[in-house]
Each structure stands twice: as C-alpha cells, then as structure tokens.
N, C-alpha and C. Protein backbone atom coordinates (compact mmCIF):
# COMPACT_ATOMS: atom_id res chain seq x y z
N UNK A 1 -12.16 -26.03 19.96
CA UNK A 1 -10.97 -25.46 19.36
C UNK A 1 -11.33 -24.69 18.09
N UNK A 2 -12.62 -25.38 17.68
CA UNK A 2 -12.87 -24.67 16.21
C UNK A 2 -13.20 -22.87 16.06
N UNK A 3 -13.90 -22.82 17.84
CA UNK A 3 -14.83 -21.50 18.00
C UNK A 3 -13.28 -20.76 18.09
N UNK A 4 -12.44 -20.85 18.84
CA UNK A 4 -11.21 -20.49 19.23
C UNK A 4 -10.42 -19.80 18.06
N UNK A 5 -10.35 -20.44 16.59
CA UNK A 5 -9.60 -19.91 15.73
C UNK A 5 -10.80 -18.99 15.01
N UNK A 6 -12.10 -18.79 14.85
CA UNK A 6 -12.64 -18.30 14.18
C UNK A 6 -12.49 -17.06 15.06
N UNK A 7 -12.29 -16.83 16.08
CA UNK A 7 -12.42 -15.44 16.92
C UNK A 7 -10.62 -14.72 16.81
N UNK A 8 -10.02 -16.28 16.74
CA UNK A 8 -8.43 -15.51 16.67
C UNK A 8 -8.41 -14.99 15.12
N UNK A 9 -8.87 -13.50 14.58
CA UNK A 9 -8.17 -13.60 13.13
C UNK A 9 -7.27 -11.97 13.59
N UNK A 10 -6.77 -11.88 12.04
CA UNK A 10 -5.85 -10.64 11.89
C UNK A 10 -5.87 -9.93 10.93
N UNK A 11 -5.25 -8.82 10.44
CA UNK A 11 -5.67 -7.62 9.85
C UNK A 11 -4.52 -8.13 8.77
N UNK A 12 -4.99 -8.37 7.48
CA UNK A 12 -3.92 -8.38 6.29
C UNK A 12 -4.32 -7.39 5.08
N UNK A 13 -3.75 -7.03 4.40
CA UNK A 13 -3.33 -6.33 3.44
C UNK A 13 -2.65 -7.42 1.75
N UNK A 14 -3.44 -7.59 1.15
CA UNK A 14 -3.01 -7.63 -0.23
C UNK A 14 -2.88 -6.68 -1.45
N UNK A 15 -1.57 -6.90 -1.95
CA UNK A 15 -1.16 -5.66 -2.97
C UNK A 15 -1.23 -6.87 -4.26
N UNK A 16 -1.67 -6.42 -5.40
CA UNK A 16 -1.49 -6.97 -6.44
C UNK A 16 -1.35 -6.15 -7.96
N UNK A 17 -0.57 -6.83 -8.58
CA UNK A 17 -0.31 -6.30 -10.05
C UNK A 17 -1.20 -7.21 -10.66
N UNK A 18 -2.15 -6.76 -11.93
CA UNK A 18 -2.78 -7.75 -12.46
C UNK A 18 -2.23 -7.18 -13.89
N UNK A 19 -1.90 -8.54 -15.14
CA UNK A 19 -1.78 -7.56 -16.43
C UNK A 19 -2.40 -6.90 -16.67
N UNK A 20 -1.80 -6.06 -17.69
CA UNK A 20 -1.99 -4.99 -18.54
C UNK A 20 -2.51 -5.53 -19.79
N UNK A 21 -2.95 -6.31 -19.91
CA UNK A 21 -3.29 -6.64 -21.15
C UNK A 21 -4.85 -6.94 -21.00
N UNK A 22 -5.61 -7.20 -20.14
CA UNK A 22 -6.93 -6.99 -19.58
C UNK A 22 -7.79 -5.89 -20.04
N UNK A 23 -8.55 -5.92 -20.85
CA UNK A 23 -9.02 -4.36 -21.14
C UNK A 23 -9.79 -3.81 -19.44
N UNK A 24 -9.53 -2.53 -19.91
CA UNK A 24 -10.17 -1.96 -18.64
C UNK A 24 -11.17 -2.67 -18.67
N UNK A 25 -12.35 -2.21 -19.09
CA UNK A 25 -14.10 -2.67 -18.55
C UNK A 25 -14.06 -4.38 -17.70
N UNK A 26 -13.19 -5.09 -18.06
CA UNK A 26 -12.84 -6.14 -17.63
C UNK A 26 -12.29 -6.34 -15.92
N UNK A 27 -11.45 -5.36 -15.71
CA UNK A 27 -10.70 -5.48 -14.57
C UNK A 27 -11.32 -5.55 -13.40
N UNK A 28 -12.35 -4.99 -13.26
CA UNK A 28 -13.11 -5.42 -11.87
C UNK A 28 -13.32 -6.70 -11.95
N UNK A 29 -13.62 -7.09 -12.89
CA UNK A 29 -13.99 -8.77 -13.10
C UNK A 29 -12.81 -9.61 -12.72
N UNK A 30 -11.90 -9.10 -13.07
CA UNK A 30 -10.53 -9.96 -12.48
C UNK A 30 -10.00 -9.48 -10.23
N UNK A 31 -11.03 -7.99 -10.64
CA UNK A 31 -10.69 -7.90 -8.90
C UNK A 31 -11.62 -8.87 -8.26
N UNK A 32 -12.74 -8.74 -8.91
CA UNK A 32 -14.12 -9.83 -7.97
C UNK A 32 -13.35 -11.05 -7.86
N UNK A 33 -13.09 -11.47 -8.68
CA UNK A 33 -12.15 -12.82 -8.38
C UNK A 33 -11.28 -13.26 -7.36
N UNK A 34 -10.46 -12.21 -7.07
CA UNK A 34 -9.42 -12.18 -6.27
C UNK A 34 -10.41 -12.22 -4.90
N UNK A 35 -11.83 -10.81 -4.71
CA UNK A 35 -12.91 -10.77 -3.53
C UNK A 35 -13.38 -12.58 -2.83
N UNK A 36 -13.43 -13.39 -4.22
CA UNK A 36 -14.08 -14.12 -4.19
C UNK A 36 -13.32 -15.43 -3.57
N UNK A 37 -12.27 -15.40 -3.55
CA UNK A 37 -11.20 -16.33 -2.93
C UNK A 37 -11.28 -15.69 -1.57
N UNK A 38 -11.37 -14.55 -1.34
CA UNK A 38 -11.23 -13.88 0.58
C UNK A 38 -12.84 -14.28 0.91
N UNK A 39 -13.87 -14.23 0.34
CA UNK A 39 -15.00 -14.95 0.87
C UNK A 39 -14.92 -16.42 0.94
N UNK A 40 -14.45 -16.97 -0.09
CA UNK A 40 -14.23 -18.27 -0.07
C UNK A 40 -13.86 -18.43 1.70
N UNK A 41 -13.12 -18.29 2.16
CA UNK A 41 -12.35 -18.64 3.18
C UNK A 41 -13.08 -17.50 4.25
N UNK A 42 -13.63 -16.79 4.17
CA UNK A 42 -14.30 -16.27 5.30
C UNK A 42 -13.68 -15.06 5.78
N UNK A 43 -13.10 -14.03 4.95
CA UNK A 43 -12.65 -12.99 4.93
C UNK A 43 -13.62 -12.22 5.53
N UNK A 44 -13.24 -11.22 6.20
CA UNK A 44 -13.97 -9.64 5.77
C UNK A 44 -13.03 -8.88 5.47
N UNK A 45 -13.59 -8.15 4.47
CA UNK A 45 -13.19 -7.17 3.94
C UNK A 45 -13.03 -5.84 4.64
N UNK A 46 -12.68 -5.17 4.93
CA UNK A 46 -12.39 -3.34 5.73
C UNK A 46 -12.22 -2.34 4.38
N UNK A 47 -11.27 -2.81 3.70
CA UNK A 47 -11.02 -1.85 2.96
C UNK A 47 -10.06 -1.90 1.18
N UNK A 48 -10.69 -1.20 0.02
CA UNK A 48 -9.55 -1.74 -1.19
C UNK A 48 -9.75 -0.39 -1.83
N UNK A 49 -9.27 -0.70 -2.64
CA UNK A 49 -8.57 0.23 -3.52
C UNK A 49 -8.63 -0.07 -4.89
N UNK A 50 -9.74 0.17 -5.88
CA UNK A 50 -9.44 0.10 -7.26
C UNK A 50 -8.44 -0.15 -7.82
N UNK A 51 -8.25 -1.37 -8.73
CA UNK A 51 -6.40 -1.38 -9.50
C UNK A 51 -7.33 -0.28 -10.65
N UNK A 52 -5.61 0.45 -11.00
CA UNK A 52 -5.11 1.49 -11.78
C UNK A 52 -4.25 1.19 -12.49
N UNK A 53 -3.94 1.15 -13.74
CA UNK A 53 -2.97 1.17 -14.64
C UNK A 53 -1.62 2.12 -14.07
N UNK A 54 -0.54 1.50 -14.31
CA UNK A 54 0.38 2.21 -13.42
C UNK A 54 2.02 2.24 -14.24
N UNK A 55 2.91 2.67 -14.60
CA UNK A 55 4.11 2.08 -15.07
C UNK A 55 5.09 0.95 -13.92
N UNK A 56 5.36 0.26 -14.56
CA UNK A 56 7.14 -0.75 -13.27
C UNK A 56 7.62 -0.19 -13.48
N UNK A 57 8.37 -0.31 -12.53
CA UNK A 57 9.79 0.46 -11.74
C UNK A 57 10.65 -0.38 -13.00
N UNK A 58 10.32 -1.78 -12.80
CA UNK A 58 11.48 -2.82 -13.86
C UNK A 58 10.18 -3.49 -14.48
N UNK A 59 11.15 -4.17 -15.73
CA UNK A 59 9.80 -5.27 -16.24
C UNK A 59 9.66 -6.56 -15.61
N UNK A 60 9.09 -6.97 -15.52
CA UNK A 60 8.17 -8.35 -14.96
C UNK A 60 8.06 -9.35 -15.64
N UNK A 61 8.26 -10.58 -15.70
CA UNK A 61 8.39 -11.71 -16.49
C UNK A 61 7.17 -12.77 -15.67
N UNK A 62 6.08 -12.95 -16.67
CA UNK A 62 5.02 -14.06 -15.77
C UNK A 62 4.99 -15.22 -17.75
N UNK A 63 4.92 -16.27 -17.20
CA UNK A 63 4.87 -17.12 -18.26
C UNK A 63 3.87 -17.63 -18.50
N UNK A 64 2.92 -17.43 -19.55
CA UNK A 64 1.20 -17.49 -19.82
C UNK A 64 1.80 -18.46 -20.55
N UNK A 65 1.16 -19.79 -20.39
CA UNK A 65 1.41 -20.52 -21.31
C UNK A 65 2.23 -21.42 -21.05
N UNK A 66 3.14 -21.52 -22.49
CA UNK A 66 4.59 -21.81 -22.73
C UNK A 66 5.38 -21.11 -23.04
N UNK A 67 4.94 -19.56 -22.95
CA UNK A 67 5.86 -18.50 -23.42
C UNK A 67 6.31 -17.47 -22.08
N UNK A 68 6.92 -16.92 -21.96
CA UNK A 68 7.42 -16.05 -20.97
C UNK A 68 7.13 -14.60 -21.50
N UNK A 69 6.03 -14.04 -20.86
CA UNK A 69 5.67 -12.59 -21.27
C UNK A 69 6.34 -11.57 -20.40
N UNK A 70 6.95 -10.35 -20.72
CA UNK A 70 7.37 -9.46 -20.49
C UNK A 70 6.54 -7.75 -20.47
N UNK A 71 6.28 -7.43 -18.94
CA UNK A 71 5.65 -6.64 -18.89
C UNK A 71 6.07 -5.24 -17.98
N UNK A 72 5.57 -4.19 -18.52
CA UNK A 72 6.54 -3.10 -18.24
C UNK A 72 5.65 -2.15 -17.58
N UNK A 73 4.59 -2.45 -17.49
CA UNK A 73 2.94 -1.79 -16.81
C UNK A 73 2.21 -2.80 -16.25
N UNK A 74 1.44 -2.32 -15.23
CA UNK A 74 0.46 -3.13 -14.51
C UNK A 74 -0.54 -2.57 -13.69
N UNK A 75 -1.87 -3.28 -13.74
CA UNK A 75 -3.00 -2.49 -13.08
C UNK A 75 -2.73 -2.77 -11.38
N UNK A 76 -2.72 -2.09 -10.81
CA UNK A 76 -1.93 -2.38 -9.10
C UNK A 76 -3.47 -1.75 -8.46
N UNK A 77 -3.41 -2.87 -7.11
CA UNK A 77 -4.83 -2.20 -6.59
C UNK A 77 -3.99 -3.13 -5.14
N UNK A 78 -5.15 -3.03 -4.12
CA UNK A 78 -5.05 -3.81 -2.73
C UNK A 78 -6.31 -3.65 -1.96
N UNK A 79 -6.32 -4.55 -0.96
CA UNK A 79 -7.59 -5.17 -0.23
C UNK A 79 -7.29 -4.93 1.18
N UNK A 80 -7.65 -4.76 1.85
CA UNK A 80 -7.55 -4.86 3.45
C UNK A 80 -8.17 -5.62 3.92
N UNK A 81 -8.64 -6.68 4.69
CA UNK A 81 -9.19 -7.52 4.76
C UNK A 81 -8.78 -8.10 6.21
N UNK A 82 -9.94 -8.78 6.87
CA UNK A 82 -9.86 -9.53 8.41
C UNK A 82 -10.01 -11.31 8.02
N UNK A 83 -9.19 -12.19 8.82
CA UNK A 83 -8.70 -13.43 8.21
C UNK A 83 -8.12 -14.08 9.64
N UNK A 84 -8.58 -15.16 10.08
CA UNK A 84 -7.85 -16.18 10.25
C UNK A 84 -6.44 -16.65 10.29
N UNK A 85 -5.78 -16.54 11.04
CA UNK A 85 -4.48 -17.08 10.11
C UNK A 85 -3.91 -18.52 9.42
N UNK A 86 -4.65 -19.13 10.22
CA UNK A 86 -4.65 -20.46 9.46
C UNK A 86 -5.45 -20.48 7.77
N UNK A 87 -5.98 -19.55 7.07
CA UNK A 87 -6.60 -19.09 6.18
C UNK A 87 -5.41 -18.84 5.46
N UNK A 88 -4.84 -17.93 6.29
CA UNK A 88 -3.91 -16.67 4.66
C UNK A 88 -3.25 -17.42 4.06
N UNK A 89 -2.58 -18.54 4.35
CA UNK A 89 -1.58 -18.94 3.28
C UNK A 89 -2.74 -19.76 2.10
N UNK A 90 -3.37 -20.16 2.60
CA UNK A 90 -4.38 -20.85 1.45
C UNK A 90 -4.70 -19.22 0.51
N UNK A 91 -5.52 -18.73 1.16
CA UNK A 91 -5.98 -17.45 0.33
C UNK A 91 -4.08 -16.92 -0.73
N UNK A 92 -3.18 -16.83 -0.01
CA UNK A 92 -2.28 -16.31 -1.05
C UNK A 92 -1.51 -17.51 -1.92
N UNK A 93 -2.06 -18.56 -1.51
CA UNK A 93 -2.15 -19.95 -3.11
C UNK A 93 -3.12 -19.84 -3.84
N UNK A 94 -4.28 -19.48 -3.47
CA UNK A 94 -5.36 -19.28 -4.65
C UNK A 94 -5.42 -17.77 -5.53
N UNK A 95 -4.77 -17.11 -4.53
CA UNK A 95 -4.77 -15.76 -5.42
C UNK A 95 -3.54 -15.67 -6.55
N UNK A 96 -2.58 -16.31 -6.15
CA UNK A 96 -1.52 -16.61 -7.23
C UNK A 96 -1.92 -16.89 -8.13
N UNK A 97 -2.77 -18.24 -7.90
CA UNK A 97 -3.34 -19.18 -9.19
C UNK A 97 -4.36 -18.48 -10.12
N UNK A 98 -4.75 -17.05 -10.03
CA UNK A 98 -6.08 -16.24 -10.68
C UNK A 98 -4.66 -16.08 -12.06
N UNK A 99 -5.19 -16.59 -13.01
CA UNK A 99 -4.58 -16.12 -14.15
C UNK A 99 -4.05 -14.62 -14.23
N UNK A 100 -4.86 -13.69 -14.42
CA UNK A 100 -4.85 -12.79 -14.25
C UNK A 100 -3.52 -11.91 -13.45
N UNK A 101 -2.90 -12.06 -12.10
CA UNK A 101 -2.20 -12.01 -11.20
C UNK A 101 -0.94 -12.25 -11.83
N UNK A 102 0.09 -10.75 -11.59
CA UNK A 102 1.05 -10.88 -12.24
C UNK A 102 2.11 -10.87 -10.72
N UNK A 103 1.90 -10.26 -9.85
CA UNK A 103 2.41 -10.72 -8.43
C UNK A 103 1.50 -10.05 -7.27
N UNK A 104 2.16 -10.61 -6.40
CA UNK A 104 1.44 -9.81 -5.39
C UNK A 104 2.13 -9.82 -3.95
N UNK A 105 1.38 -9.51 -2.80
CA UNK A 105 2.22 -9.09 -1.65
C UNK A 105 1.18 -9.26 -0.47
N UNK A 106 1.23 -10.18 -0.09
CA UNK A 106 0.35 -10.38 1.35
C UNK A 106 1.21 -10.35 3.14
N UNK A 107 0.51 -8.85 3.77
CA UNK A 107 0.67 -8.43 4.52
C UNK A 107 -0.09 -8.36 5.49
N UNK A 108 0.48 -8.48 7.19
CA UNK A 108 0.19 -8.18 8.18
C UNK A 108 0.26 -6.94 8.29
N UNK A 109 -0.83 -6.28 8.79
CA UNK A 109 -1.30 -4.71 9.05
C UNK A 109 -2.16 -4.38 9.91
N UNK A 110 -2.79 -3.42 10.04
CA UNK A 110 -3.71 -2.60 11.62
C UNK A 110 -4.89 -2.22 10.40
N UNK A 111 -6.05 -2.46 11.54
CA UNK A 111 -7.18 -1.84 10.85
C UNK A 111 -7.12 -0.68 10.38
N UNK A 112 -6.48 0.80 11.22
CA UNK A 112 -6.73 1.57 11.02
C UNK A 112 -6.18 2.03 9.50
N UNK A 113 -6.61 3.51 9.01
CA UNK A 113 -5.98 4.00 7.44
C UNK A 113 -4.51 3.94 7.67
N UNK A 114 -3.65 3.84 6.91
CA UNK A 114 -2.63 4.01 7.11
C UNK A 114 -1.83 4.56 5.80
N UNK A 115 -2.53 4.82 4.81
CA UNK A 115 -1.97 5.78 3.67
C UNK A 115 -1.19 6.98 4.03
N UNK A 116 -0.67 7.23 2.72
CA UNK A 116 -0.06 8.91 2.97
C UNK A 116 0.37 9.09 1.74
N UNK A 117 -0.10 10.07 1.32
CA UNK A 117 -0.51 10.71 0.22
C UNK A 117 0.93 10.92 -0.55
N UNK A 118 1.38 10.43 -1.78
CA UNK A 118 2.24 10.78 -2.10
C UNK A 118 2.32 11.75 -3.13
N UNK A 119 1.07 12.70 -2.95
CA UNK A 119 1.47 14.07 -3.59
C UNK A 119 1.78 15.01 -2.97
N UNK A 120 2.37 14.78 -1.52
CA UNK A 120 2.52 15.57 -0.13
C UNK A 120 4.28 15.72 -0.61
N UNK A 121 4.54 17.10 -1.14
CA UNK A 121 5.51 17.21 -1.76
C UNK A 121 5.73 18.91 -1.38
N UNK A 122 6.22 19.19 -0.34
CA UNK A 122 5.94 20.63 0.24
C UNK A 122 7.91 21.36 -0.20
N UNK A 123 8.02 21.93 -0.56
CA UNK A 123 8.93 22.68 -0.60
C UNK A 123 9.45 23.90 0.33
N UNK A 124 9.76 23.51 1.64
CA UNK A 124 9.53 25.04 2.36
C UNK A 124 10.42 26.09 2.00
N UNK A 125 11.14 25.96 1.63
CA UNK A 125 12.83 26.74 1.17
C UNK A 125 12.19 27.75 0.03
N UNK A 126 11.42 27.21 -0.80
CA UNK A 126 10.71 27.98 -2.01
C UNK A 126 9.24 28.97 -1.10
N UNK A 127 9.01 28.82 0.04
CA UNK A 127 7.74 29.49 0.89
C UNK A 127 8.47 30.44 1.21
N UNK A 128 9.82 29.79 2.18
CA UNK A 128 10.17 31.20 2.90
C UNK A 128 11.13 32.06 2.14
N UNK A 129 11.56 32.06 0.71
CA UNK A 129 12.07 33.00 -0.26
C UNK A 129 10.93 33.62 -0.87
N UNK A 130 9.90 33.16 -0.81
CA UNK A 130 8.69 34.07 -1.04
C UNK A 130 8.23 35.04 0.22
N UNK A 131 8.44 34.74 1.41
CA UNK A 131 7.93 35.47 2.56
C UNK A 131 9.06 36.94 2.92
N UNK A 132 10.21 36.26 2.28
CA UNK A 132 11.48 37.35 2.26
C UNK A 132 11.74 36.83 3.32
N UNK A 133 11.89 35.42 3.96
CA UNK A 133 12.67 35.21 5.17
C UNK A 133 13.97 34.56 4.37
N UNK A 134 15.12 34.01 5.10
CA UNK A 134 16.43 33.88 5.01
C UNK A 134 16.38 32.78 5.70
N UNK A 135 17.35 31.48 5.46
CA UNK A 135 18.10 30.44 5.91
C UNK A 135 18.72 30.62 7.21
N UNK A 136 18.44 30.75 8.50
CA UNK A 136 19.13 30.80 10.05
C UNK A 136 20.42 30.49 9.87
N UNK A 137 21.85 31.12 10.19
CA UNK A 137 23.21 30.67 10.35
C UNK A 137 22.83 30.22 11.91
N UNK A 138 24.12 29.48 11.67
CA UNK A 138 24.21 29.05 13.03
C UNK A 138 24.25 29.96 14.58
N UNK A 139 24.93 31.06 13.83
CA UNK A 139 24.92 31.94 14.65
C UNK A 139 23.80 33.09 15.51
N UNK A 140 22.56 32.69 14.58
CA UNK A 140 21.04 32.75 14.37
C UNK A 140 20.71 32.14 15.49
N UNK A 141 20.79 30.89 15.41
CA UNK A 141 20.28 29.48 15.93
C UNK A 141 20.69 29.67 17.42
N UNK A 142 22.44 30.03 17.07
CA UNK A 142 22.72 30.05 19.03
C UNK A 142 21.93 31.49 19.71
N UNK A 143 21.89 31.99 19.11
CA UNK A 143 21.12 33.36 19.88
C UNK A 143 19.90 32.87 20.17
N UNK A 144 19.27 32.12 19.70
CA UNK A 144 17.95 32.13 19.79
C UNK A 144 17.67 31.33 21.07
N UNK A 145 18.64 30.18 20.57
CA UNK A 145 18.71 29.16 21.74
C UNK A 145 18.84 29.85 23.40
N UNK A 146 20.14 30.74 23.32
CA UNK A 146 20.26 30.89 24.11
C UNK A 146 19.41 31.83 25.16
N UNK A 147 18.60 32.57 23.97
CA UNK A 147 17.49 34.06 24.68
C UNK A 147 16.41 32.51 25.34
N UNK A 148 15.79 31.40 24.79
CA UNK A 148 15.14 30.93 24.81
C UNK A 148 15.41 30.20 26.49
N UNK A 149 17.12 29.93 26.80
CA UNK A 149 16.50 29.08 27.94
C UNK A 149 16.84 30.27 29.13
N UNK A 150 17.51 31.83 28.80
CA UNK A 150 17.48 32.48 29.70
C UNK A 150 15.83 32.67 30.29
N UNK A 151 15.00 32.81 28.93
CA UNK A 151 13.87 32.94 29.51
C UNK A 151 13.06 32.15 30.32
N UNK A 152 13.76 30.74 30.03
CA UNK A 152 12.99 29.38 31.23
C UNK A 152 13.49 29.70 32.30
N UNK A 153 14.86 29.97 32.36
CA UNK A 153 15.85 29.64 33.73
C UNK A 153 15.05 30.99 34.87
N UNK A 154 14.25 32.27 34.46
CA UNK A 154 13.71 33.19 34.90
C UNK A 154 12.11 32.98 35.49
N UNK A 155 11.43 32.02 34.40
CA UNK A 155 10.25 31.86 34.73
C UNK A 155 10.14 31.21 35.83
C-alpha cells in the first residue's frame, strides 16, 4: 500500500505573502524555508517564482507575538510543486507555522505553465483610429454577413 501512495501524487501550487518587514537580502532565506518543508515531505518541485514586494489590495492583520500587526504590503511569490496527497495538508500546517508567512493559498493545479501576463493590455479601438478604420454599424455587419453566406450557399 505504501508503493501505491508514493506513485499516486498531484500537481499543487502554493501562493504566499511573507512580511514586509524582512529585509530583502533575507527573503530567500525565508523562501528556502518554506523549499524545505516540501522536501521535508518529499515534494518535487516543477516550478516558483521569486517573492516580490508588492502593495494589498486591503491590510492584513497577523499577530507576532502578543500584538496584532497590521500590514499593507507583502513579498508574494509561489511554488509549483508534485506531492502526495496524503502530504499536503501536513506541508500547509508547517508552512503556516514559518514565522515569516503572512498567508497563503494551497492549490490543486496541472503541470503545465499556466500564467498570463498581466501586462497584456491591448487597446484595439485606439489601433483601428490609427489605421483610419471606423466602428462596423450594424448595418455593416448585416451586409457582410449576408455577402458571406451567399458566397457558401454558391460554393
């Protein structure tokens, strides 16, 4: 049964915020950490992503201590990684517990890339007022349509 689960694993994805209060030169040191809990347990790794200093959407409340800190930035990175499933929930209790770790997000996902670029910000309306083309009326549209299936209904 043992060989059985080591061959059954699956494709996960961890997203994490780590503070902002970490000096940079430091922060890989807090990512190895996080690496080091997915080896712990027999991870492979596929694929990550450097954390980056980033602004929140909202602020974030993690309580260091006895105090409740309030944070309005965070270094955000993620891992792709192959796992077991009887593994992941252990791996996303130990990754909580990394001081460091202000939240995070453990996901089922596909090996393959699955990014998309969010500087993919195309304006076509501003292309074709540069080309000197015009917005199609509807009345555009039905002509076109209609030259289009006389020409099937012929072929």
């Amino acid at each position: 049964m043992e060989k059985t689960a080591e061959r059954d694993v699956k494709v996960y994805e961890i997203g994490y915020l780590l503070v902002p209060t970490i000096p940079e030169e430091k922060v890989a040191g807090e990512i190895s950490a996080i690496k080091e809990v997915l080896a712990k347990h027999k991870a492979e790794l596929i694929a990550d992503e450097a954390a980056t200093l980033r602004p929140l959407s909202y602020t974030m409340i993690k309580k260091i201590g006895t105090a409740n800190k309030r944070f309005d930035s965070a270094y955000f990175g993620w891992i792709k990684f192959e796992a077991a499933p009887v593994e992941v929930r252990l791996i996303e209790k130990e990754v909580k517990e990394v001081e460091s770790v202000l939240r995070l997000l453990l996901i089922n996902t596909v090996r393959e890339h699955t990014l998309l670029s969010s500087k993919l910000d195309i304006d076509l309306s501003d292309k074709n007022m540069a080309e000197g083309k015009r917005p199609a009326s509807a009345e555009d549209l039905d002509k076109s349509i209609d030259k289009t299936v006389k020409d099937l209904a012929v072929a």
